[in-house]
C-alpha atoms as a PDB file:
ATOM      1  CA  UNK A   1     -54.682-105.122 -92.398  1.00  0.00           C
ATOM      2  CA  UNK A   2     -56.929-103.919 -89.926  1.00  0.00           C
ATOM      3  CA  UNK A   3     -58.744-106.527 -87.244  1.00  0.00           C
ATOM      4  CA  UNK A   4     -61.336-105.892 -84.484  1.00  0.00           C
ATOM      5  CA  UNK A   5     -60.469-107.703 -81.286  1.00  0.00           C
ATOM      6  CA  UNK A   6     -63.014-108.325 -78.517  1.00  0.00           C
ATOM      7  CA  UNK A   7     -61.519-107.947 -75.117  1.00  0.00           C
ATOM      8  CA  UNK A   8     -63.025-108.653 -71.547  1.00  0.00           C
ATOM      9  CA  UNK A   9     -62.368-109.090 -68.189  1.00  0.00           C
ATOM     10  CA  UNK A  10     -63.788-109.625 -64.955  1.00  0.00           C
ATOM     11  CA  UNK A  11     -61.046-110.441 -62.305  1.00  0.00           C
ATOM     12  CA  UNK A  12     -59.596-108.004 -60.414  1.00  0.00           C
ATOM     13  CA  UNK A  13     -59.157-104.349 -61.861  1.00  0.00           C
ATOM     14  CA  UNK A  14     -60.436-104.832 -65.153  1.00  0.00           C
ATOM     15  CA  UNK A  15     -60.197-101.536 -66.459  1.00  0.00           C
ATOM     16  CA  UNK A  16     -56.678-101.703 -65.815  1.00  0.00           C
ATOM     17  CA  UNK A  17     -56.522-105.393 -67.598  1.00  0.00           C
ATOM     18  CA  UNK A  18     -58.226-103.627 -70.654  1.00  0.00           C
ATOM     19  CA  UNK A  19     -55.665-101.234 -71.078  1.00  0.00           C
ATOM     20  CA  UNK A  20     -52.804-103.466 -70.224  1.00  0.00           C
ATOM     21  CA  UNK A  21     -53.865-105.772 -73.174  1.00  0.00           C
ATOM     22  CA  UNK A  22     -53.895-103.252 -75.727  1.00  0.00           C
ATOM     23  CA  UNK A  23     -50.944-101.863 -74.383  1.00  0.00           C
ATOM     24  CA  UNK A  24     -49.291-105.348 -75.069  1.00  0.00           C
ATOM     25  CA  UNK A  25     -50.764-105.754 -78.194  1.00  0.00           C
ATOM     26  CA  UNK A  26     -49.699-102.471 -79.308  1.00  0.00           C
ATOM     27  CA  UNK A  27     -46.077-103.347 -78.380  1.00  0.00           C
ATOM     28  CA  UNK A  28     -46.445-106.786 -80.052  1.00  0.00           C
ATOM     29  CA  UNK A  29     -48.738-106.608 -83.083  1.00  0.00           C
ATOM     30  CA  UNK A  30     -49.550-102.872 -84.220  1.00  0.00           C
ATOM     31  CA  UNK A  31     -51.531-100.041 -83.744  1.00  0.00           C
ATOM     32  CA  UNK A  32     -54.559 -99.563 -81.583  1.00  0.00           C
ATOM     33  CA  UNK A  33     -56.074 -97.454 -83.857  1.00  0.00           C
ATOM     34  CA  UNK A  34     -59.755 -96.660 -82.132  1.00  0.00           C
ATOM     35  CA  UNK A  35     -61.597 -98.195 -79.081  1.00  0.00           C
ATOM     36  CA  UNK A  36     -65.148 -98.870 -78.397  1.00  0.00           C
ATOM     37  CA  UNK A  37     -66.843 -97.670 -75.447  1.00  0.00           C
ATOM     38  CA  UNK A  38     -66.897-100.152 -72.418  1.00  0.00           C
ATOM     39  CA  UNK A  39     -69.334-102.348 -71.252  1.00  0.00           C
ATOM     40  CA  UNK A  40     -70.487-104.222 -68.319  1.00  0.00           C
ATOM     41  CA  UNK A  41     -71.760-107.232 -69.029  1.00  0.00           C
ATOM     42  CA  UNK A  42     -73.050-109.992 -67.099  1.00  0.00           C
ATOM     43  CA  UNK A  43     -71.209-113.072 -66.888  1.00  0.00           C
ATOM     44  CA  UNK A  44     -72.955-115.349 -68.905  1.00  0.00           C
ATOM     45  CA  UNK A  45     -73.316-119.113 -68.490  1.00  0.00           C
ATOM     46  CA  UNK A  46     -71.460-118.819 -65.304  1.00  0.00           C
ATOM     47  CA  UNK A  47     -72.419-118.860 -61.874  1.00  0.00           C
ATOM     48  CA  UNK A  48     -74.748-116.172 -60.383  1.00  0.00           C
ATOM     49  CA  UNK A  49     -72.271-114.722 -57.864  1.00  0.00           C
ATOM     50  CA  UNK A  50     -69.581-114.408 -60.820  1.00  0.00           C
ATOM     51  CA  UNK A  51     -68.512-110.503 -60.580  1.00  0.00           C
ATOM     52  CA  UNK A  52     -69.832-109.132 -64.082  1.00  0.00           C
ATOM     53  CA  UNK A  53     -67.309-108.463 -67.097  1.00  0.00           C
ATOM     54  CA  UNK A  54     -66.097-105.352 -68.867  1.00  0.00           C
ATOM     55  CA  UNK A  55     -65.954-106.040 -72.567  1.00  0.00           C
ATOM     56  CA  UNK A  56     -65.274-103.594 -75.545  1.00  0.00           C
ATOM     57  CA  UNK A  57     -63.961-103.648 -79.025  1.00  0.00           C
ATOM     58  CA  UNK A  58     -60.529-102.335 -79.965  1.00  0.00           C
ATOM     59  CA  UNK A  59     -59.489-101.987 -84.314  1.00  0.00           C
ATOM     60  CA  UNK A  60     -56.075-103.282 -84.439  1.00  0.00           C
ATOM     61  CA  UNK A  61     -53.959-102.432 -87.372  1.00  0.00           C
ATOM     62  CA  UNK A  62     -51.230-104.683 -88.061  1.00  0.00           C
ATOM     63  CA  UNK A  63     -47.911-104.570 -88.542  1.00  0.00           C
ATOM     64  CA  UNK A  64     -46.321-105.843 -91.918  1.00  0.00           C
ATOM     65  CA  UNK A  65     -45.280-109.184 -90.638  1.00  0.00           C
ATOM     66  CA  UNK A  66     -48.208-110.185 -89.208  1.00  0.00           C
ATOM     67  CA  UNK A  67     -50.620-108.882 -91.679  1.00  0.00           C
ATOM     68  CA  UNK A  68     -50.873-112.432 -93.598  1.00  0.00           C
ATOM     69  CA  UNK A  69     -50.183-114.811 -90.168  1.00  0.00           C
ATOM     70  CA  UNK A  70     -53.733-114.835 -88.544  1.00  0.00           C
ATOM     71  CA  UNK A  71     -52.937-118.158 -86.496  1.00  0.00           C
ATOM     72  CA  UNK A  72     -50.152-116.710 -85.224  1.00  0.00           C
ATOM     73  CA  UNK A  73     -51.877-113.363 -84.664  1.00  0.00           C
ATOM     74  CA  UNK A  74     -54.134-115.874 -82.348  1.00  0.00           C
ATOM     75  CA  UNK A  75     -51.479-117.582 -80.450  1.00  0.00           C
ATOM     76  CA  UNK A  76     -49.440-114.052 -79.709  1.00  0.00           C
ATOM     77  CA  UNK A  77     -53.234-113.322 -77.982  1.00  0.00           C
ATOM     78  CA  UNK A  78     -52.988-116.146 -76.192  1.00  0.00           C
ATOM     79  CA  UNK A  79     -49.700-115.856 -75.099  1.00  0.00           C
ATOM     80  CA  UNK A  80     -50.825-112.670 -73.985  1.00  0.00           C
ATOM     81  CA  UNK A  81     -53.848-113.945 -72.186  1.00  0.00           C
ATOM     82  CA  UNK A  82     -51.742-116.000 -70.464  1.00  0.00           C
ATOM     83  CA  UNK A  83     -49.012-114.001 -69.736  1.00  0.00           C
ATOM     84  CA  UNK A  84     -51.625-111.724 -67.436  1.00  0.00           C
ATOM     85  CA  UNK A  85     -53.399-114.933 -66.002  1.00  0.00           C
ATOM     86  CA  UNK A  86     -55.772-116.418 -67.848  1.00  0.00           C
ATOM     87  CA  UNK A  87     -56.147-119.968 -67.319  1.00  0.00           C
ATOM     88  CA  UNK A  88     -58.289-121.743 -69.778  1.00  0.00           C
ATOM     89  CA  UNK A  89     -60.561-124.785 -68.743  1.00  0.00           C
ATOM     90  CA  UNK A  90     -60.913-127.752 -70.782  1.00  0.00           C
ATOM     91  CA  UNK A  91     -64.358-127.135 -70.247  1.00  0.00           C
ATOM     92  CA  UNK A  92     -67.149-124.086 -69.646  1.00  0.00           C
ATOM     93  CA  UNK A  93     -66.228-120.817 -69.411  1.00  0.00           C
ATOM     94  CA  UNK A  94     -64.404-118.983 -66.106  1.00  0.00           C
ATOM     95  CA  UNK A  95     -63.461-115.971 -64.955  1.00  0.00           C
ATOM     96  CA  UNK A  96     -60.409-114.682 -66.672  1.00  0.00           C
ATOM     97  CA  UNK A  97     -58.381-111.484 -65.789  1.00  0.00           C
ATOM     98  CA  UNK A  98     -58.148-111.004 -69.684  1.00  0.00           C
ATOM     99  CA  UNK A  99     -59.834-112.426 -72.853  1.00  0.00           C
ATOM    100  CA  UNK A 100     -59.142-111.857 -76.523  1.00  0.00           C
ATOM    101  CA  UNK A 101     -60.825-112.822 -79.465  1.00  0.00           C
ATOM    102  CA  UNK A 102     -60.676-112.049 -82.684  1.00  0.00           C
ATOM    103  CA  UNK A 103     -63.950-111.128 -84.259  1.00  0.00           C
ATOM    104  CA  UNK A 104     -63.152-109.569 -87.781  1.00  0.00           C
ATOM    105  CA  UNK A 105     -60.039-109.670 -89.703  1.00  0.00           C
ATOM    106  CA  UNK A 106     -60.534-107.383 -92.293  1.00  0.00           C
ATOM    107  CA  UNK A 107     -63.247-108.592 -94.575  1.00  0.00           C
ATOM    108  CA  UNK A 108     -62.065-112.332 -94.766  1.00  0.00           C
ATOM    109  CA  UNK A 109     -63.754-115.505 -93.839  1.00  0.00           C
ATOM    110  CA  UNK A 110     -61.069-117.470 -92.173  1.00  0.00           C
ATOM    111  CA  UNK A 111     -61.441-121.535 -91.294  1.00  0.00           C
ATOM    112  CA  UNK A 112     -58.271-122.666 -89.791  1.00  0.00           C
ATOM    113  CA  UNK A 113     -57.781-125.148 -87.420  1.00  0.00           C
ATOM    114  CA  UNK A 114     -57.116-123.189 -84.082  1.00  0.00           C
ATOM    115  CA  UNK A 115     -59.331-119.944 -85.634  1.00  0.00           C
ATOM    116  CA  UNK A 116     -62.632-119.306 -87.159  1.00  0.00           C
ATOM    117  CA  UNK A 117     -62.898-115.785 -88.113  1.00  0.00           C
ATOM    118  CA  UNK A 118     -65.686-113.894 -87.997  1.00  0.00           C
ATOM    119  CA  UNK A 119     -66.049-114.993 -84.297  1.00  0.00           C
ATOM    120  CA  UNK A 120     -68.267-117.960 -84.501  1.00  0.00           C
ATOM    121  CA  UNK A 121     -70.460-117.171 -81.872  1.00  0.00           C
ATOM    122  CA  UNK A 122     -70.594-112.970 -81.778  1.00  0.00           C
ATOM    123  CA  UNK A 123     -73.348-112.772 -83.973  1.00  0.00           C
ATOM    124  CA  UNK A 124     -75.530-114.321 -80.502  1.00  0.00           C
ATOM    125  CA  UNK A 125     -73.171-111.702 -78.359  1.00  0.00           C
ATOM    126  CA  UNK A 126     -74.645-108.263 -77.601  1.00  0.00           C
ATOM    127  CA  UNK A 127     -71.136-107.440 -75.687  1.00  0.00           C
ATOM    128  CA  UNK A 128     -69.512-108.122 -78.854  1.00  0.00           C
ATOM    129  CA  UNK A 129     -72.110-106.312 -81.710  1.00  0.00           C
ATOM    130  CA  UNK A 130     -72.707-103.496 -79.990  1.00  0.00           C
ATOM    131  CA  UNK A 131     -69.117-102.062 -79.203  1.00  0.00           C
ATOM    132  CA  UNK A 132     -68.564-103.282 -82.715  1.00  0.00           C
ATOM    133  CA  UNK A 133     -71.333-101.141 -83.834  1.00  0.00           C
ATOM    134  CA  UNK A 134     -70.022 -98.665 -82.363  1.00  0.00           C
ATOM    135  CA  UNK A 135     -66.865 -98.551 -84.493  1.00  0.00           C
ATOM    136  CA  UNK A 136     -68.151-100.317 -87.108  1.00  0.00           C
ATOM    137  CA  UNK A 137     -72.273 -99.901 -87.765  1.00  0.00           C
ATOM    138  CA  UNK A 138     -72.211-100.150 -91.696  1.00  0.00           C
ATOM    139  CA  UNK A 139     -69.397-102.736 -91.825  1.00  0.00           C
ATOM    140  CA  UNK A 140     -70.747-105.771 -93.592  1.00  0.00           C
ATOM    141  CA  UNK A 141     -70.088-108.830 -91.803  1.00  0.00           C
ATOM    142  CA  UNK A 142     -68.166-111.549 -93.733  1.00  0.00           C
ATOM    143  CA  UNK A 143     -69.925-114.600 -94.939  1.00  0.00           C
ATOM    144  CA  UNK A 144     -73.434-113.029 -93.321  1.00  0.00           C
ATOM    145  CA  UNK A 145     -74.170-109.880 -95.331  1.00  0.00           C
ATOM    146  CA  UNK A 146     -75.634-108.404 -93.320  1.00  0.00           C
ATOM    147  CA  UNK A 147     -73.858-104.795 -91.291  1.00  0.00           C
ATOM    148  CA  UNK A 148     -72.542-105.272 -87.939  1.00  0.00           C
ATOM    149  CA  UNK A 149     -75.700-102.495 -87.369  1.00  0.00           C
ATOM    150  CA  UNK A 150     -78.089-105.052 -88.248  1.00  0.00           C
ATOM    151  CA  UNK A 151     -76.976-108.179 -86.721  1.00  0.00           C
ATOM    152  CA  UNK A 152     -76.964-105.947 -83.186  1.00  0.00           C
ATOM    153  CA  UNK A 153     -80.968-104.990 -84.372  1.00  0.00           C
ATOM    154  CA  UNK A 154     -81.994-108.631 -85.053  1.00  0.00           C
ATOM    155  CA  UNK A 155     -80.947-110.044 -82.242  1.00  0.00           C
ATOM    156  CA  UNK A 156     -83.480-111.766 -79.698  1.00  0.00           C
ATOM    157  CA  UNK A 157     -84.897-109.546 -76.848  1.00  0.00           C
ATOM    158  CA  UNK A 158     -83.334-112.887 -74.791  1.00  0.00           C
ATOM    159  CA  UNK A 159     -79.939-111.760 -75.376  1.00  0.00           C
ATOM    160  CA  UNK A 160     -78.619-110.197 -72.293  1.00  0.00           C
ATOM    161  CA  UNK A 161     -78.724-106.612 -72.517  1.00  0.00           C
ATOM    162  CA  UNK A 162     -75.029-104.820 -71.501  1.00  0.00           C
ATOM    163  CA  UNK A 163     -74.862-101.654 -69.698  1.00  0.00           C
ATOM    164  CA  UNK A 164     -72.114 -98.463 -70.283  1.00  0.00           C
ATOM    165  CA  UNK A 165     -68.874 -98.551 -68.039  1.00  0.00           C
ATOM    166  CA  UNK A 166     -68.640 -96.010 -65.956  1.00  0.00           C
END
């Protein structure tokens, strides 16, 4: 089973918090098996002086046990989340050394309590189509129809624009 996992950051060295996350999700889950370029991306719906994130896109395939276990695919990411710092709010967003979210798991439609997969809000996320494009242009997206390619081309000239890392 392969699964596309956003990942971002914007505390400290976030290049190095990318890497360490699919490191550890290498080690716990499967193979990284391609990453997107990286992105800077403004934090959105946060303060002005928030430092800006790095997002990209990593295709995860699974290892046998987990292939069928998508919740607990989720809480191992959270685990991991929180393992390099992340504190989550009850509320709003904040900066986070790590995030990770999954987008796609294979070409399922998943709606579980703790998950809703695809993402429920990338298809209004240019940091999230467009390192998904990347990988994945002609991939249809589940329960849409439409290609990951398309989504990124129909979405409003309002949507913050993300620039290449480095």
């Amino acid at each position: 089973m392969r699964i596309h996992i956003a990942t971002g950051s914007n505390l400290g060295d976030r290049q190095k918090h990318l890497d360490e996350a699919d490191r550890q999700m290498t080690e716990s889950l499967g193979l990284v098996l391609r990453t997107s370029p990286t992105y800077r991306t403004e934090a959105i719906g946060m303060a002005p002086e928030t430092p800006d994130f790095l997002n990209r896109i990593i295709e995860l395939e699974l290892h046998a046990p987990w292939k069928d276990r998508p919740e607990q695919v989720m809480a191992t990411l959270l685990a991991i989340e929180q393992e390099m710092g992340r504190q989550r709010p009850k509320e709003g967003y904040t900066s986070r050394p790590i995030d990770l979210d999954i987008v796609l798991w294979g070409n399922r439609v998943l709606k579980l309590d703790n998950l809703q997969v695809p993402h429920p809000r990338m298809l209004r996320r240019r940091f999230v189509l467009k390192p998904l494009a990347d990988l994945i242009p002609e991939q249809p997206i589940p329960g849409d129809g439409r290609t990951v390619a398309q989504c990124l081309a129909d979405l409003p000239e309002d949507v913050p624009q993300i620039a290449p890392w480095p």
